[in-house]
Protein backbone atom coordinates (compact mmCIF):
# COMPACT_ATOMS: atom_id res chain seq x y z
CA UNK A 1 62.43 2.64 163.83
CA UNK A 2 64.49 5.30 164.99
CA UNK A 3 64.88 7.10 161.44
CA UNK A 4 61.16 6.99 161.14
CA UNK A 5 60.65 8.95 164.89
CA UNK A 6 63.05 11.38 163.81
CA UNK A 7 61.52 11.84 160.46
CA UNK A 8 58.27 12.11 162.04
CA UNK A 9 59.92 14.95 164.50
CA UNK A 10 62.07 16.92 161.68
CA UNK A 11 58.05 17.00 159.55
CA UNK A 12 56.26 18.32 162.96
CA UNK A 13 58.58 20.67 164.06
CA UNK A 14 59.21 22.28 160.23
CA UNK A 15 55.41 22.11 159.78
CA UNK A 16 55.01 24.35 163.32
CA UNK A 17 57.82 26.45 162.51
CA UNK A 18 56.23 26.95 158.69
CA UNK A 19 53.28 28.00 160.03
CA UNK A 20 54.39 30.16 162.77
CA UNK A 21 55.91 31.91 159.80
CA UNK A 22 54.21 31.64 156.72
CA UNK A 23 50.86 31.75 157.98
CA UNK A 24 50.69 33.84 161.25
CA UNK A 25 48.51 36.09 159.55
CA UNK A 26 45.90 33.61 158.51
CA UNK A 27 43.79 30.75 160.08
CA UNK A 28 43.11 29.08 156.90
CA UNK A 29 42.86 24.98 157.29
CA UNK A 30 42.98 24.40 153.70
CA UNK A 31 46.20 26.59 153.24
CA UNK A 32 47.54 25.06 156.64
CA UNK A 33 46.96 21.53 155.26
CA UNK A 34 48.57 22.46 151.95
CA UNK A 35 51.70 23.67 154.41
CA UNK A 36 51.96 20.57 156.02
CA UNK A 37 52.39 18.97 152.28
CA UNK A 38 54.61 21.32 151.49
CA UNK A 39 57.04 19.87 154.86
CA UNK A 40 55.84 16.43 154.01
CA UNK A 41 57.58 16.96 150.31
CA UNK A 42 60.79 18.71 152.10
CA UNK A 43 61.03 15.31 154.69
CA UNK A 44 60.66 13.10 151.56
CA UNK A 45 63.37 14.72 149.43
CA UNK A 46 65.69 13.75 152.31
CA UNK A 47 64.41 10.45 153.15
CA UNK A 48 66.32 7.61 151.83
CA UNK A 49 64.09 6.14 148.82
CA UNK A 50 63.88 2.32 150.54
CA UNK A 51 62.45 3.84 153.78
CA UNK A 52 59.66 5.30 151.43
CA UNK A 53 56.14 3.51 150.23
CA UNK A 54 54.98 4.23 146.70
CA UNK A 55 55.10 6.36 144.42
CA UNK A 56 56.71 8.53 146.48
CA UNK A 57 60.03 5.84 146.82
CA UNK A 58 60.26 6.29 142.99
CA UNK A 59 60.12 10.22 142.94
CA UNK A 60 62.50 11.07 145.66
CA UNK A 61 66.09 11.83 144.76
CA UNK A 62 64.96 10.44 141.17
CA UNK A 63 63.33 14.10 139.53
CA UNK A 64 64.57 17.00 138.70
CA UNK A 65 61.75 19.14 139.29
CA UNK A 66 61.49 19.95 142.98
CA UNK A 67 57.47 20.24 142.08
CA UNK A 68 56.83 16.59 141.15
CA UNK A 69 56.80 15.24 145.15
CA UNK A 70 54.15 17.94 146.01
CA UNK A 71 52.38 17.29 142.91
CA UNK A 72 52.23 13.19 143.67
CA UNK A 73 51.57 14.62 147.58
CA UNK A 74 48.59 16.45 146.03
CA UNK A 75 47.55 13.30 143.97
CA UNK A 76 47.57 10.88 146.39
CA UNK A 77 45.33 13.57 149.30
CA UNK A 78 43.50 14.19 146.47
CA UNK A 79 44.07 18.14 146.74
CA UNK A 80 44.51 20.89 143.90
CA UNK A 81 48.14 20.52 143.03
CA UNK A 82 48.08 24.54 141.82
CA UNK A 83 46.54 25.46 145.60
CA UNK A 84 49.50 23.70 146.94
CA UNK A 85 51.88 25.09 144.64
CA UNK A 86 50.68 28.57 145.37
CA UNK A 87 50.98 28.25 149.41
CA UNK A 88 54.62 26.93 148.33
CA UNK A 89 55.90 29.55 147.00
CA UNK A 90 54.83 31.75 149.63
CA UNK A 91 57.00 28.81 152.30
CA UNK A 92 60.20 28.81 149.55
CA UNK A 93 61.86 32.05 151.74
CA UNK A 94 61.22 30.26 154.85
CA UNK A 95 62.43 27.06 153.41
CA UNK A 96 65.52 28.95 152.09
CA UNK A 97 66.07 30.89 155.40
CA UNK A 98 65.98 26.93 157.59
CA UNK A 99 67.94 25.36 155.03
CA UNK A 100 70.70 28.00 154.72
CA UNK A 101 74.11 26.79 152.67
CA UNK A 102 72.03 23.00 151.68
CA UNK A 103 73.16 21.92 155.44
CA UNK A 104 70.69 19.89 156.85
CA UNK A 105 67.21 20.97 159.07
CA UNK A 106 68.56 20.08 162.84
CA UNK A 107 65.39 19.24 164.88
CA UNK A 108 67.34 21.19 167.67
CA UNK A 109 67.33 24.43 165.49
CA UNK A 110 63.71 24.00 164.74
CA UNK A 111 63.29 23.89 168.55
CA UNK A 112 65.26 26.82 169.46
CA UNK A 113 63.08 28.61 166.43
CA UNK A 114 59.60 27.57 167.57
CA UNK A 115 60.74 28.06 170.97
CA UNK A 116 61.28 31.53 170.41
CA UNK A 117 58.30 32.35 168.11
CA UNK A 118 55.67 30.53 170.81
CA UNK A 119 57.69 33.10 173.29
CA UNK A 120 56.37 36.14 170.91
CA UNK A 121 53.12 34.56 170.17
CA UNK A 122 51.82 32.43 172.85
CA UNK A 123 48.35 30.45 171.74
CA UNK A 124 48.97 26.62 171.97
CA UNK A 125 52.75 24.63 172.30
CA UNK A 126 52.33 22.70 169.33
CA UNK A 127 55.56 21.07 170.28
CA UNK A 128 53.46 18.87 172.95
CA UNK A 129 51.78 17.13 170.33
CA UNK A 130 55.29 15.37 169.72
CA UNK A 131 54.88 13.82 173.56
CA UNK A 132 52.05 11.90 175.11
CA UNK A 133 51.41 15.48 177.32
CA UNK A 134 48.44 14.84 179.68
CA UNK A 135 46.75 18.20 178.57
CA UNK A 136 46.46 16.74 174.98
CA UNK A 137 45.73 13.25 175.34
CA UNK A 138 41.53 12.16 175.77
CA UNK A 139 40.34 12.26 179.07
CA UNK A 140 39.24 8.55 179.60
CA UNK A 141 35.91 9.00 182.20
CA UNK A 142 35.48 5.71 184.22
CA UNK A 143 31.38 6.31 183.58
CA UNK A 144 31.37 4.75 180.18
CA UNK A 145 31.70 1.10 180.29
CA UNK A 146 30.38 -1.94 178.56
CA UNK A 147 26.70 -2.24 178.70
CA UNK A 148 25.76 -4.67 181.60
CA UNK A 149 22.83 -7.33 181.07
């Protein structure tokens, strides 16, 4: 499904940028994991409900409180809700700053942002992991094979 690729796209590249940002200064997995929850909850609030599983097709669009898809997020990965909570606040002015005037997150924009933040930074193009890129895909070694009788 188209919607779902692009989806899938918009979370990656929001979750790269996020973390480019938000956590440059730390190498944290727990606080990078609660990150990618917090873009998980930010793809969900603009993901039409019917394209959604449960419970999270009965929270989106539905609640008020902007807090109740990270805290089902939490819930269902089984992670403190008040961990992810914290690391959210700390994404809110990058949020803010990507989401300027409620238009919507352009996967282009978040290209032309990570592009230019992997510029500064270097380390690894996360941005590969989107494409079947032969440096990140497991070498397949033609010595293992079924065991012969």
């Amino acid at each position: 499904n188209a919607v779902l690729k692009n989806h899938k796209v918009l979370c990656w590249m929001l979750f790269i940028v996020a973390k480019a940002k938000v956590l440059w200064h730390r190498q944290d997995l727990l606080a990078t994991f609660h990150l990618l929850l917090c873009c998980i909850g930010e793809i969900i609030k603009i993901t039409p409900s019917f394209l959604l599983l449960p419970p999270f097709d009965s929270i989106a669009g539905r609640s008020e409180n902007p807090l109740t898809i990270l805290e089902a997020l939490s819930s269902h990965f089984k992670t403190d809700f008040e961990e992810v909570k914290a690391v959210n606040n700390g994404w809110l002015h990058v949020a803010g700053e990507l989401m300027a005037e409620n238009s919507p997150i352009e996967i282009k924009n978040l290209e032309l942002i990570y592009s230019d933040l992997y510029a500064q930074n270097g380390d690894i193009d996360e941005s590969g992991f989107l494409v079947k890129d032969w440096h990140l895909l497991p070498s397949v070694s033609e010595n293992i094979s079924s065991p012969r009788k």
